[in-house]
C-alpha atoms as a PDB file:
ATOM      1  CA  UNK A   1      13.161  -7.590 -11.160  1.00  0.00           C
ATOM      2  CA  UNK A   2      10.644  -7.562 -13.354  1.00  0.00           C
ATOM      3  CA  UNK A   3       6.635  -6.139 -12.330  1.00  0.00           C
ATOM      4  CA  UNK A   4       3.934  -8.521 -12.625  1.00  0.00           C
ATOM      5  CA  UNK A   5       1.050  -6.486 -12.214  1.00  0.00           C
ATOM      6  CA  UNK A   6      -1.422  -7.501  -9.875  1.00  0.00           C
ATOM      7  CA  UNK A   7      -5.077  -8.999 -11.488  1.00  0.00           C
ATOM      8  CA  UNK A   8      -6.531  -5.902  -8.694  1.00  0.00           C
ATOM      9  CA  UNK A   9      -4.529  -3.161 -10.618  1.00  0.00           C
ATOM     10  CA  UNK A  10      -5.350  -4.972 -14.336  1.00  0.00           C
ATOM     11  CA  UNK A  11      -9.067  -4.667 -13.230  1.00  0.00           C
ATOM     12  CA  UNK A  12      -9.309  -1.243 -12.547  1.00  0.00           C
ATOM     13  CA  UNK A  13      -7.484  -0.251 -15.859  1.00  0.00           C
ATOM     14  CA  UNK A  14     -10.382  -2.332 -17.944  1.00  0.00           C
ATOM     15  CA  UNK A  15     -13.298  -0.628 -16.015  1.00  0.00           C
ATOM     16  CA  UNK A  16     -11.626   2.930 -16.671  1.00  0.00           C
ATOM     17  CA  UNK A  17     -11.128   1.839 -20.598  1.00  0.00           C
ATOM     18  CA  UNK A  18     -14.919   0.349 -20.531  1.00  0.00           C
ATOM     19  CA  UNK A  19     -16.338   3.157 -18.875  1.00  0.00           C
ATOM     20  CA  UNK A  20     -14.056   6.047 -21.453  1.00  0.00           C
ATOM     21  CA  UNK A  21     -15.679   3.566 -24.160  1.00  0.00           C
ATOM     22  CA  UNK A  22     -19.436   4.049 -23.224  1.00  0.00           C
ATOM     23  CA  UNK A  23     -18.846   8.121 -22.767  1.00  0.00           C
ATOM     24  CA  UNK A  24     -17.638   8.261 -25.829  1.00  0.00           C
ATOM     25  CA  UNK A  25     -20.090   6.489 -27.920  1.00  0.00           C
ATOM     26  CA  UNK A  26     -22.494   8.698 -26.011  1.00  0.00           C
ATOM     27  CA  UNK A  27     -24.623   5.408 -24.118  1.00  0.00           C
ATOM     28  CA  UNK A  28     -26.343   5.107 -21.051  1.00  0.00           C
ATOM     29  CA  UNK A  29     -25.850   2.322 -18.925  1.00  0.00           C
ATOM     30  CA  UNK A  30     -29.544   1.474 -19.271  1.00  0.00           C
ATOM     31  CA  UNK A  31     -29.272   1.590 -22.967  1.00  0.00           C
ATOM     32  CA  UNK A  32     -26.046  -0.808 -23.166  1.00  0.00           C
ATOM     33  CA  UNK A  33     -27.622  -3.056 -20.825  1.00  0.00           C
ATOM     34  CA  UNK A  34     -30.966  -3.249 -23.120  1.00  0.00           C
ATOM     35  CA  UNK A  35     -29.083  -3.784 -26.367  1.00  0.00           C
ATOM     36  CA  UNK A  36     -27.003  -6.616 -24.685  1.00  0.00           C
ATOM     37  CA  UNK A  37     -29.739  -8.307 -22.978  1.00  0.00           C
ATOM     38  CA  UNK A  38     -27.948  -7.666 -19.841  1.00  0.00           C
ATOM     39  CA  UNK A  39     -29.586  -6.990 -16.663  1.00  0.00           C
ATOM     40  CA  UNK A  40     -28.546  -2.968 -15.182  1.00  0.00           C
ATOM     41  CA  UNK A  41     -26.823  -4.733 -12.498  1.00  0.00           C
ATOM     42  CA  UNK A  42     -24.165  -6.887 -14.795  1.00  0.00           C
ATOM     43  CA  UNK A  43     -23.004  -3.774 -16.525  1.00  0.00           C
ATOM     44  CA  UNK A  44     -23.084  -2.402 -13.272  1.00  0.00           C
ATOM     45  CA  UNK A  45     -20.910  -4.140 -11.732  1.00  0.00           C
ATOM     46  CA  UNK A  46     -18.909  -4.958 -14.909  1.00  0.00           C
ATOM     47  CA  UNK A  47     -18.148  -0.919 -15.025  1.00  0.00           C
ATOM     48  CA  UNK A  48     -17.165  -0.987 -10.537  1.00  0.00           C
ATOM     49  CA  UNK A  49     -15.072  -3.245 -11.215  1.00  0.00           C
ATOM     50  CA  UNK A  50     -16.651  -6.194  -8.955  1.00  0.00           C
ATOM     51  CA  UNK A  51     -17.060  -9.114 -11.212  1.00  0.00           C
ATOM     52  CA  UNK A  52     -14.549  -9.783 -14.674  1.00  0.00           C
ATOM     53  CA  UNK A  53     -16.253  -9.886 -17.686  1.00  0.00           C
ATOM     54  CA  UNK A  54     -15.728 -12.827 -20.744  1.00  0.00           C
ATOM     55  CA  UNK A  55     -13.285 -12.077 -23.214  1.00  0.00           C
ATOM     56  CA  UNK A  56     -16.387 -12.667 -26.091  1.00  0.00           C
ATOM     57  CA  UNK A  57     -19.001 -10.516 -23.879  1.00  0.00           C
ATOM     58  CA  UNK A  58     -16.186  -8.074 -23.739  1.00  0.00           C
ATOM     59  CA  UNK A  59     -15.650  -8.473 -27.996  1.00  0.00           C
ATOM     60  CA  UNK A  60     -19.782  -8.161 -28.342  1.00  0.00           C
ATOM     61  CA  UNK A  61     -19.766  -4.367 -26.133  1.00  0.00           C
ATOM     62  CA  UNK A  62     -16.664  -3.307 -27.478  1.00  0.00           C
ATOM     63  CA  UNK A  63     -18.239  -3.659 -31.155  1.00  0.00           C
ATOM     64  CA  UNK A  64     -21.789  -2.141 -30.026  1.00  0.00           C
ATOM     65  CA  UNK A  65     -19.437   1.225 -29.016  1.00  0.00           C
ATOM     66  CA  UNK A  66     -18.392   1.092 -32.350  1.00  0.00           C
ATOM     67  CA  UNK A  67     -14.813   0.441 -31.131  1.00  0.00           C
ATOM     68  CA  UNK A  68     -13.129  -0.525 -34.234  1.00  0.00           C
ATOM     69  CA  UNK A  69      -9.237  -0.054 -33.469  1.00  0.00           C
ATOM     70  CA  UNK A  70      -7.468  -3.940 -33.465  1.00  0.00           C
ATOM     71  CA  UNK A  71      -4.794  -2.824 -31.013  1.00  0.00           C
ATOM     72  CA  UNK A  72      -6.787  -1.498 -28.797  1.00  0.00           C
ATOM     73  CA  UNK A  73      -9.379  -4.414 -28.975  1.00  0.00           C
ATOM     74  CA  UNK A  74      -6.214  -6.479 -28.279  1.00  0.00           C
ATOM     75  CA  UNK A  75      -4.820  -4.289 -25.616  1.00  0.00           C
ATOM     76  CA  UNK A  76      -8.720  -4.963 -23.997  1.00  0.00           C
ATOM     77  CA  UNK A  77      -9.223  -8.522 -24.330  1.00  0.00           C
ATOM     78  CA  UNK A  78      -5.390  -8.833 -22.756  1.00  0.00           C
ATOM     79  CA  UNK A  79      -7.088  -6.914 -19.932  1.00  0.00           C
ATOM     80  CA  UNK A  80      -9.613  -8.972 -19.508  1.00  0.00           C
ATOM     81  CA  UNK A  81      -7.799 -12.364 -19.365  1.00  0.00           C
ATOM     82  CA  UNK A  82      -5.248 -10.514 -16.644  1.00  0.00           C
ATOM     83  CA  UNK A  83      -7.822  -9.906 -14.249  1.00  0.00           C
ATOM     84  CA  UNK A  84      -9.237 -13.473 -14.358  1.00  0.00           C
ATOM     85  CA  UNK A  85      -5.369 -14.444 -13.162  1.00  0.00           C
ATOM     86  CA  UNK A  86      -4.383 -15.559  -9.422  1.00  0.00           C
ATOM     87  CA  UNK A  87      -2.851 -12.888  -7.171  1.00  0.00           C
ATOM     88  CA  UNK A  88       0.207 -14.102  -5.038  1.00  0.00           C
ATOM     89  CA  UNK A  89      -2.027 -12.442  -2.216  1.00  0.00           C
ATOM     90  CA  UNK A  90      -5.314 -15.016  -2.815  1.00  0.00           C
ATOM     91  CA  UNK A  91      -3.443 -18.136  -0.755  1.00  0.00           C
ATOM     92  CA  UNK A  92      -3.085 -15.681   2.131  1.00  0.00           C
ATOM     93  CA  UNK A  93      -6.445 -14.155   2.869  1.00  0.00           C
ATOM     94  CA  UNK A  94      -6.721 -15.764   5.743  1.00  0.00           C
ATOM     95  CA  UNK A  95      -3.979 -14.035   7.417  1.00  0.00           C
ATOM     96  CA  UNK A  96      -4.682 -10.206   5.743  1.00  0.00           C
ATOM     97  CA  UNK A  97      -7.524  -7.947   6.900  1.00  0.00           C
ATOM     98  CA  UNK A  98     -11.003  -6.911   4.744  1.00  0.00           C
ATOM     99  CA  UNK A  99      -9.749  -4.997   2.002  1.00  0.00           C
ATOM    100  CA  UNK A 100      -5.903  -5.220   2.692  1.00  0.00           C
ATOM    101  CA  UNK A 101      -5.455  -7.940  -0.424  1.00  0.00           C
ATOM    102  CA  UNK A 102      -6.896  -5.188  -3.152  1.00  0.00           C
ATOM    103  CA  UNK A 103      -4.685  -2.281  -1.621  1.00  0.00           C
ATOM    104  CA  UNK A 104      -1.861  -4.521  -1.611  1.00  0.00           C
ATOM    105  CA  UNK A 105      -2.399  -4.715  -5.535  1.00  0.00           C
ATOM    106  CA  UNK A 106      -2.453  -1.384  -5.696  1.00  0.00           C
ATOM    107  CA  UNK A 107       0.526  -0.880  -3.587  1.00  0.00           C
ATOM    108  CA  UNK A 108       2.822  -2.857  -5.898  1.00  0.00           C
ATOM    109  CA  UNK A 109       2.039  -0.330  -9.055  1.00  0.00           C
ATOM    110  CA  UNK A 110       2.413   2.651  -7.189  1.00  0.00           C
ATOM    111  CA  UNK A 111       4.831   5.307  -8.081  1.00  0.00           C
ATOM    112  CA  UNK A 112       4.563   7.195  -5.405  1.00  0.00           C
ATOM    113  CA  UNK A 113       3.675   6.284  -1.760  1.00  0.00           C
ATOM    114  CA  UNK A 114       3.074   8.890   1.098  1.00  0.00           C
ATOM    115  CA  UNK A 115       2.679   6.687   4.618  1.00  0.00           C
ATOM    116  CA  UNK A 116       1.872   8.079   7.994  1.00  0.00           C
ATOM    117  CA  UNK A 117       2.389   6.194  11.228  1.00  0.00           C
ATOM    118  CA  UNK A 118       1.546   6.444  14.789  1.00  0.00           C
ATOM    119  CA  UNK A 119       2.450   3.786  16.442  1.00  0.00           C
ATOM    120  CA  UNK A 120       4.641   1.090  14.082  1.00  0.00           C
ATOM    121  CA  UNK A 121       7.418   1.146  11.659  1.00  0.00           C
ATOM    122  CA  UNK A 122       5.908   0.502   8.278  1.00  0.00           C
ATOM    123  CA  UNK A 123       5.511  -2.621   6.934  1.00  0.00           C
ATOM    124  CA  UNK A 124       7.600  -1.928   4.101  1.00  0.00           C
ATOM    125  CA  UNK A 125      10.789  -0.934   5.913  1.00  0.00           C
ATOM    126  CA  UNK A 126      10.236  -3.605   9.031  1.00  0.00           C
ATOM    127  CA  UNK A 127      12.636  -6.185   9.447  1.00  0.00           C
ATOM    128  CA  UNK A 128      12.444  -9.974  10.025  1.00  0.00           C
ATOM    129  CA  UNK A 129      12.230  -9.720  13.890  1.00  0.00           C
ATOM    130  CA  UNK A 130      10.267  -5.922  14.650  1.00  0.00           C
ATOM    131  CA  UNK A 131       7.794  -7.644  11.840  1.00  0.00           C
ATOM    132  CA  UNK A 132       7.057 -10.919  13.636  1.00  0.00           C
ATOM    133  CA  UNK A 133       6.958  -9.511  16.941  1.00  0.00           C
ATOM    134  CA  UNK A 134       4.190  -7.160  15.923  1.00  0.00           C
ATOM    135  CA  UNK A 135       2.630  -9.785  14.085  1.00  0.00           C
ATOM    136  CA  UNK A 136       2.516 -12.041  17.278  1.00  0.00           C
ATOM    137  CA  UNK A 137       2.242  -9.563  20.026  1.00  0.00           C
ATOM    138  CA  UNK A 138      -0.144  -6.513  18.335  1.00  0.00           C
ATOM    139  CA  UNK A 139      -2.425  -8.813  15.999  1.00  0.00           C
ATOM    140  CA  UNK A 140      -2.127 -11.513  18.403  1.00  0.00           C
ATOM    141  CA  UNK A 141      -1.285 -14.228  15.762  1.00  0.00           C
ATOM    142  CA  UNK A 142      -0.297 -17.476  16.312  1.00  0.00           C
ATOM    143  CA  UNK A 143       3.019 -19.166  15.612  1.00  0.00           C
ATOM    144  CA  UNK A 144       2.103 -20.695  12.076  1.00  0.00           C
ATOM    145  CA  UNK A 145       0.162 -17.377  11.079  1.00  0.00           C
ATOM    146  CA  UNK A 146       3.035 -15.312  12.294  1.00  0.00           C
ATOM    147  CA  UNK A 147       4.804 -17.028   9.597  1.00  0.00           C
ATOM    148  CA  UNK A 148       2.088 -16.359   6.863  1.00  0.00           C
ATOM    149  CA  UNK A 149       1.890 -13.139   7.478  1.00  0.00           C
ATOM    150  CA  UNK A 150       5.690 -12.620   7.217  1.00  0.00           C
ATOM    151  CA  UNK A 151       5.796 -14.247   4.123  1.00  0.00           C
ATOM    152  CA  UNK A 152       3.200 -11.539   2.298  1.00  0.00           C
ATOM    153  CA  UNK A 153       5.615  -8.754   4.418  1.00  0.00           C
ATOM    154  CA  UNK A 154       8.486  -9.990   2.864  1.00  0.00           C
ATOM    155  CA  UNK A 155       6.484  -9.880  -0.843  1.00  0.00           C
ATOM    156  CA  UNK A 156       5.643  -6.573  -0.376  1.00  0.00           C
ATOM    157  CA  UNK A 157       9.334  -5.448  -0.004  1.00  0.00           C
ATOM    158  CA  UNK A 158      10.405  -7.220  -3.049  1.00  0.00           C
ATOM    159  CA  UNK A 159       9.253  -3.414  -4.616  1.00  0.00           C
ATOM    160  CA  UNK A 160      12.822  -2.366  -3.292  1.00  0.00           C
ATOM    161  CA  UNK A 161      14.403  -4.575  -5.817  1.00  0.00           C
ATOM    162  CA  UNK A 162      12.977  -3.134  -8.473  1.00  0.00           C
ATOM    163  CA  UNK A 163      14.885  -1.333 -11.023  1.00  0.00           C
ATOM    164  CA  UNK A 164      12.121   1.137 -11.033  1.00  0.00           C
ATOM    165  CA  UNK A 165      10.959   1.560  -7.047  1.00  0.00           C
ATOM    166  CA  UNK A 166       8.182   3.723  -6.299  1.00  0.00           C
ATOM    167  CA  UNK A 167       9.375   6.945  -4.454  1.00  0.00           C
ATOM    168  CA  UNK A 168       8.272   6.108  -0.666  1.00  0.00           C
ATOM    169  CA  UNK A 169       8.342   9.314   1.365  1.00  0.00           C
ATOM    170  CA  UNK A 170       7.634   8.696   4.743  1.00  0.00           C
ATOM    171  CA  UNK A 171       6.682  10.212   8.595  1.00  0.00           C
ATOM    172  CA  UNK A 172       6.705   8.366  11.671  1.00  0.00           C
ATOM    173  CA  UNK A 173       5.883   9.641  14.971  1.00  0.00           C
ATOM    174  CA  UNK A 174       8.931   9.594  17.282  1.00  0.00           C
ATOM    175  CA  UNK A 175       6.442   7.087  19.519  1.00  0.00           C
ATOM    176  CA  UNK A 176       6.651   4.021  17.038  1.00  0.00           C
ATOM    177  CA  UNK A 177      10.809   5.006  16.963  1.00  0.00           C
ATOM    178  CA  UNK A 178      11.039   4.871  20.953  1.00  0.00           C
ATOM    179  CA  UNK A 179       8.598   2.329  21.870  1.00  0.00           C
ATOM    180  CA  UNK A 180      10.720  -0.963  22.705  1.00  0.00           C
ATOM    181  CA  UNK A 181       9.167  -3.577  20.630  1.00  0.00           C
ATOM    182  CA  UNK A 182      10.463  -6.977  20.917  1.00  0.00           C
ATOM    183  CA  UNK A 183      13.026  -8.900  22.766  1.00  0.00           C
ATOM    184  CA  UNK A 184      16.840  -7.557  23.394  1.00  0.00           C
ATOM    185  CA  UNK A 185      18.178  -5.898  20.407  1.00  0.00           C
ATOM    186  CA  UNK A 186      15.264  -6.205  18.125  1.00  0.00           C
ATOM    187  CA  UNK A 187      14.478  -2.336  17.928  1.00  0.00           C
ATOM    188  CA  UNK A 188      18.061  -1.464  17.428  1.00  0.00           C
ATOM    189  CA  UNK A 189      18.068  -3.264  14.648  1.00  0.00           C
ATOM    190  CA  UNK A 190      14.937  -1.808  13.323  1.00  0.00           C
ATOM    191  CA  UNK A 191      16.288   1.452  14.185  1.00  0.00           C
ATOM    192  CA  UNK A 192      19.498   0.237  12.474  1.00  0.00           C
ATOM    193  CA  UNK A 193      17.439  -1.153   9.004  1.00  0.00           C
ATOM    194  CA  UNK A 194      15.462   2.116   8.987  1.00  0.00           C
ATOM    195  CA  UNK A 195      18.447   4.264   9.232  1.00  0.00           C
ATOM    196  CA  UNK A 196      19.884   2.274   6.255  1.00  0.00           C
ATOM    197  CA  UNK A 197      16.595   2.776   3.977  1.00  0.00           C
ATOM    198  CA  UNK A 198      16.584   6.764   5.133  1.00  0.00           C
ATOM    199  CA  UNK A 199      20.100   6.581   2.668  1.00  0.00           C
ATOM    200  CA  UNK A 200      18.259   4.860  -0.683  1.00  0.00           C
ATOM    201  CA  UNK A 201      17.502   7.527  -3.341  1.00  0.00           C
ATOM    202  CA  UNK A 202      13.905   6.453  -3.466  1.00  0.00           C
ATOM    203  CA  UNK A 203      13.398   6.653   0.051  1.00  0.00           C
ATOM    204  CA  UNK A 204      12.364   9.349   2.253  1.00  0.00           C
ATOM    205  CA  UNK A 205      12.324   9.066   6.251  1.00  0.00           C
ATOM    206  CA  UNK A 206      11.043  12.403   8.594  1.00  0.00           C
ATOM    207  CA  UNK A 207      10.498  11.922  11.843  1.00  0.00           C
ATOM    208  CA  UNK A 208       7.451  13.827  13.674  1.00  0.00           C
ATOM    209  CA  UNK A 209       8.787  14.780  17.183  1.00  0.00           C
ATOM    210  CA  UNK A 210       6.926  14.628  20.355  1.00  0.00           C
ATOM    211  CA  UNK A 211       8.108  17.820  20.715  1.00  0.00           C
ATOM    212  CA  UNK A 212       4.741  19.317  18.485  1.00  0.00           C
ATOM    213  CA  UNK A 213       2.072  18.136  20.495  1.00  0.00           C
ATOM    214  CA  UNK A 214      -1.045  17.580  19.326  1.00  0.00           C
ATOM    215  CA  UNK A 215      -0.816  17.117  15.266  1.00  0.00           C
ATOM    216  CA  UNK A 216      -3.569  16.000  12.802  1.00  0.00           C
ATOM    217  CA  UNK A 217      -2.023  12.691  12.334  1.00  0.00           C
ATOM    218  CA  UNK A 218      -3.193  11.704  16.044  1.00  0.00           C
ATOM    219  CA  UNK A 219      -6.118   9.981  15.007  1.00  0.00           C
ATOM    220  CA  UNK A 220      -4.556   7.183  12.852  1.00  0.00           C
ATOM    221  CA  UNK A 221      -1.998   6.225  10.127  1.00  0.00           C
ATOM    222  CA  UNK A 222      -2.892   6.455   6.525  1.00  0.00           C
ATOM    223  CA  UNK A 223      -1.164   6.095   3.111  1.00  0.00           C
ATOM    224  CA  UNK A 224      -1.538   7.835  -0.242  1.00  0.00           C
ATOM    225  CA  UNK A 225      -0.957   6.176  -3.849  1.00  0.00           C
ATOM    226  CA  UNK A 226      -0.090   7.900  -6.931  1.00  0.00           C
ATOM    227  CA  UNK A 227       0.236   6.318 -10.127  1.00  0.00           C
ATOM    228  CA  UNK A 228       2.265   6.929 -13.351  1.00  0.00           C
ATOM    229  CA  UNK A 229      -0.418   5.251 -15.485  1.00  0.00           C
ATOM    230  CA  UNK A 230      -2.937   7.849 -16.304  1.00  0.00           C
ATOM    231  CA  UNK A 231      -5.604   5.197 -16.286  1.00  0.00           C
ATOM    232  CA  UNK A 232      -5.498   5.142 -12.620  1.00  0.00           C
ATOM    233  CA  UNK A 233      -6.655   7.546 -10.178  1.00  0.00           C
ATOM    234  CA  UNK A 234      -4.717   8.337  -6.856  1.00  0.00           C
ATOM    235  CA  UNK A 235      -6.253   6.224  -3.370  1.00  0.00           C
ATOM    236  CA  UNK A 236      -6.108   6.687   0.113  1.00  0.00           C
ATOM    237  CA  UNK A 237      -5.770   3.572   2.147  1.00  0.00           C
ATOM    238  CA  UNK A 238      -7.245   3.911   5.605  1.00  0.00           C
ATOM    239  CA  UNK A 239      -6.829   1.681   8.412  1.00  0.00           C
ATOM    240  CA  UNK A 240      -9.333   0.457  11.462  1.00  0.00           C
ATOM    241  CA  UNK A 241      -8.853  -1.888  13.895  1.00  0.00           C
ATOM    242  CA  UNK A 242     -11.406  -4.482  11.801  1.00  0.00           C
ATOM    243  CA  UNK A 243     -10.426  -3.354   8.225  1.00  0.00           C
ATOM    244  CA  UNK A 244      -9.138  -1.184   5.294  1.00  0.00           C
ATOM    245  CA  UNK A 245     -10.751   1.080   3.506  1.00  0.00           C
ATOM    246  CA  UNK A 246      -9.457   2.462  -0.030  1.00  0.00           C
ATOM    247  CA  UNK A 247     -10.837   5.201  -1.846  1.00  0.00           C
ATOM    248  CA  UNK A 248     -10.520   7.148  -4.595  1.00  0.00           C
ATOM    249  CA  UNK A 249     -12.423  10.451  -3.663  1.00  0.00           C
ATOM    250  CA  UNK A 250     -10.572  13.487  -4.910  1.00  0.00           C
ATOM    251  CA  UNK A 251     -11.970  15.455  -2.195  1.00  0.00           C
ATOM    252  CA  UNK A 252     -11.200  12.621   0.451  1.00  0.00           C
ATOM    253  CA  UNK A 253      -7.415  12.188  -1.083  1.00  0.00           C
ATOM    254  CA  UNK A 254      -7.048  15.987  -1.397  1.00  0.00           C
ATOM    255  CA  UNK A 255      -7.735  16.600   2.470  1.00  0.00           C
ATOM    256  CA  UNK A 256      -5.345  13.749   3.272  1.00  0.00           C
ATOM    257  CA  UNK A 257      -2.671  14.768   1.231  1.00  0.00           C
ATOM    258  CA  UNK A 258      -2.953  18.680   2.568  1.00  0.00           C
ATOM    259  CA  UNK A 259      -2.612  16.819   5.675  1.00  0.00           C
ATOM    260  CA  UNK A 260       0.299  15.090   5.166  1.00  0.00           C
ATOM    261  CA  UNK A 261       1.863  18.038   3.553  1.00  0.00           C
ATOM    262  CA  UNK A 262       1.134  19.314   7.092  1.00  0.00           C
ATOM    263  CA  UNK A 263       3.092  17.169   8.738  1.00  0.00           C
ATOM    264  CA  UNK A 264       5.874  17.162   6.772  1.00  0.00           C
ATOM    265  CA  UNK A 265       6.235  20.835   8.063  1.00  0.00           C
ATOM    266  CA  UNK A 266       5.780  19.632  11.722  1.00  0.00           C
ATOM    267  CA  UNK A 267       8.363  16.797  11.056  1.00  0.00           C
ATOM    268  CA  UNK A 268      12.236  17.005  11.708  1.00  0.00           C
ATOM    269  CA  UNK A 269      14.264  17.313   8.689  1.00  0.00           C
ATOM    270  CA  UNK A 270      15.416  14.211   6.814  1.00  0.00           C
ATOM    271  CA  UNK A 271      18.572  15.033   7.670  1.00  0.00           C
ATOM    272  CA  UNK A 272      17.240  15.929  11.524  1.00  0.00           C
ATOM    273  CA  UNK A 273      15.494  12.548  11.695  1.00  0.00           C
ATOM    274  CA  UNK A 274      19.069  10.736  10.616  1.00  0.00           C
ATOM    275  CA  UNK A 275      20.509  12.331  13.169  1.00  0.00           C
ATOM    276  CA  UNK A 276      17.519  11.274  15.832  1.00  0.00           C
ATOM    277  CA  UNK A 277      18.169   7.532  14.282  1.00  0.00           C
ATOM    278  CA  UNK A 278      21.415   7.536  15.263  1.00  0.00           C
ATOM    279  CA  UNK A 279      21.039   8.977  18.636  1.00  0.00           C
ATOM    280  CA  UNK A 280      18.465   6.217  19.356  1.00  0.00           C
ATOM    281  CA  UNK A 281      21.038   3.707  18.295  1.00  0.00           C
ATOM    282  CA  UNK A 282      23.537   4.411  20.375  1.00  0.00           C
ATOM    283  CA  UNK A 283      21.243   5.160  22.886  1.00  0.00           C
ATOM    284  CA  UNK A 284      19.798   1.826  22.768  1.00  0.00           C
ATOM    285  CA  UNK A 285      23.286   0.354  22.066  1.00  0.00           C
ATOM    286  CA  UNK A 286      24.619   1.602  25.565  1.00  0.00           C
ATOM    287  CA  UNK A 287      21.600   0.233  26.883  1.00  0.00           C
ATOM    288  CA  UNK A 288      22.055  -3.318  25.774  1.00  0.00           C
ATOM    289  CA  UNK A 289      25.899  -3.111  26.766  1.00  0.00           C
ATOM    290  CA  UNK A 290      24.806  -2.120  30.606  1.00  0.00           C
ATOM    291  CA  UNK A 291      22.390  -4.957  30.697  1.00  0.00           C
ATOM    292  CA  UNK A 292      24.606  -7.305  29.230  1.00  0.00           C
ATOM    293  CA  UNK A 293      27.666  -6.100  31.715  1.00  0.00           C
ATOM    294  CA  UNK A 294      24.968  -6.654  34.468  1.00  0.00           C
ATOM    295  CA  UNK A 295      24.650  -9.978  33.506  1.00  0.00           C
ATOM    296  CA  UNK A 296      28.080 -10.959  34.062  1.00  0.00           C
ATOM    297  CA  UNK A 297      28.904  -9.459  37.011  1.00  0.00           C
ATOM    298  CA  UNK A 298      26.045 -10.979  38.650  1.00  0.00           C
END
């Protein structure tokens, strides 16, 4: 499968190269602005990243920094025509929460994700059934948004099919493994799907045991991006209740990762957390076969 990169990531590469541009001809952003009859602001917000910028007002600054190289002209102006491009993720904003569309750019460039959850199997490894009854029971969707939602889900695992998948190494509390989501054998399944991706070379599953108490992950699931394109720095995606948040503070991503190398020491092997999987399978299994037995002799 082949990676279309998403107009999100292609944006955040120009403003990088823009910005690199400006150091090096040794400009102020006051300076640029007053040679291009720009206000501050457009150059501004050109350089953040929050509006695209015109392939010949792109042309005009790259010549005032005395960029003179054709491929790399080129390379810009392709950029810049990228960005102004639709994102599978624009028909669906209804359905996604402040910020989610732009990590979900991100997301699909990553090489390598590091997710914590509390509470919830992550998206990425969710199947068909755990996913919609979250989406109707915890977000409280209804039937025909249930089935939007599902739709980006599904989109966002399409990364597994890549020849190239990011490396996806992963910790779930042993709450979001036991709690009983969904209608008769639902979380087996789940439990059953996860268990599968724990065996793909790219993926890696731990399991963080009720066992250790009280852990720095208590206070809510996060998830940390690396890139293999230099251009881009590493985020943290944070989630609320309202919103994500993504930033790229070194400090910020630096205390996040420290924690999650934390709780990869708290967490059962990934051979341990197979193991766990497979208890909770047949646990579950045994379950269902009781309740079904029930059923006929009654």
């Amino acid at each position: 499968m082949v990676t279309v990169q998403d107009p999100t990531v292609q944006r955040r590469r120009l403003k990088v190269e823009l910005r690199k541009a400006r150091d090096s001809a040794g400009l102020k952003q006051a300076e640029v602005a007053r040679a291009m009859d720009w206000s501050p602001s457009k150059l501004i917000r050109i350089e953040s990243g929050q509006v695209n910028i015109s392939t010949n007002d792109l042309k005009a600054l790259l010549s005032h920094y005395g960029v003179r190289d054709a491929a790399l002209v080129n390379r810009l102006l392709d950029l810049a025509r990228q960005t102004r491009s639709s994102s599978f993720y624009d028909q669906y904003g209804d359905v996604l929460k402040p910020g989610f569309k732009e990590y979900l750019g991100y997301e699909a460039s990553a090489s390598v994700i590091r997710q914590y959850d509390p509470v919830l199997v992550p998206g990425l490894l969710q199947t068909e059934e755990y996913g919609r009854a979250i989406l109707e029971q915890a977000a409280e969707f209804g039937p025909q948004d249930v089935d939007r939602a599902w739709t980006v889900r599904q989109h966002r695992q399409e990364v597994h099919e890549r020849e190239d998948p990011p490396e996806m190494l992963v910790i779930v509390d042993e709450a979001a493994i036991r709690r009983r989501v969904g209608r008769g054998q639902t979380m087996r399944h789940q439990l059953e799907r996860l268990r599968e991706y724990a065996d793909q070379s790219h993926i890696t599953v731990q399991v963080l045991p009720f066992a250790h108490g009280a852990h720095p992950g208590m206070l809510g699931n996060f998830i940390l991006l690396e890139f293999a394109d230099p251009n881009l720095d590493d985020l943290v995606h944070i989630e609320s209740f309202t919103q994500m948040t993504i930033r790229d503070d070194t400090e910020l991503i630096a205390r996040y990762l420290d924690k999650f190398l934390h709780m990869e020491r708290l967490s059962l092997s990934p051979d341990d957390s197979k193991v766990m999987l497979e208890s909770l399978i047949s646990e579950m299994s045994s379950a269902n076969a009781a309740v079904s037995a029930e059923k006929v002799a009654s």
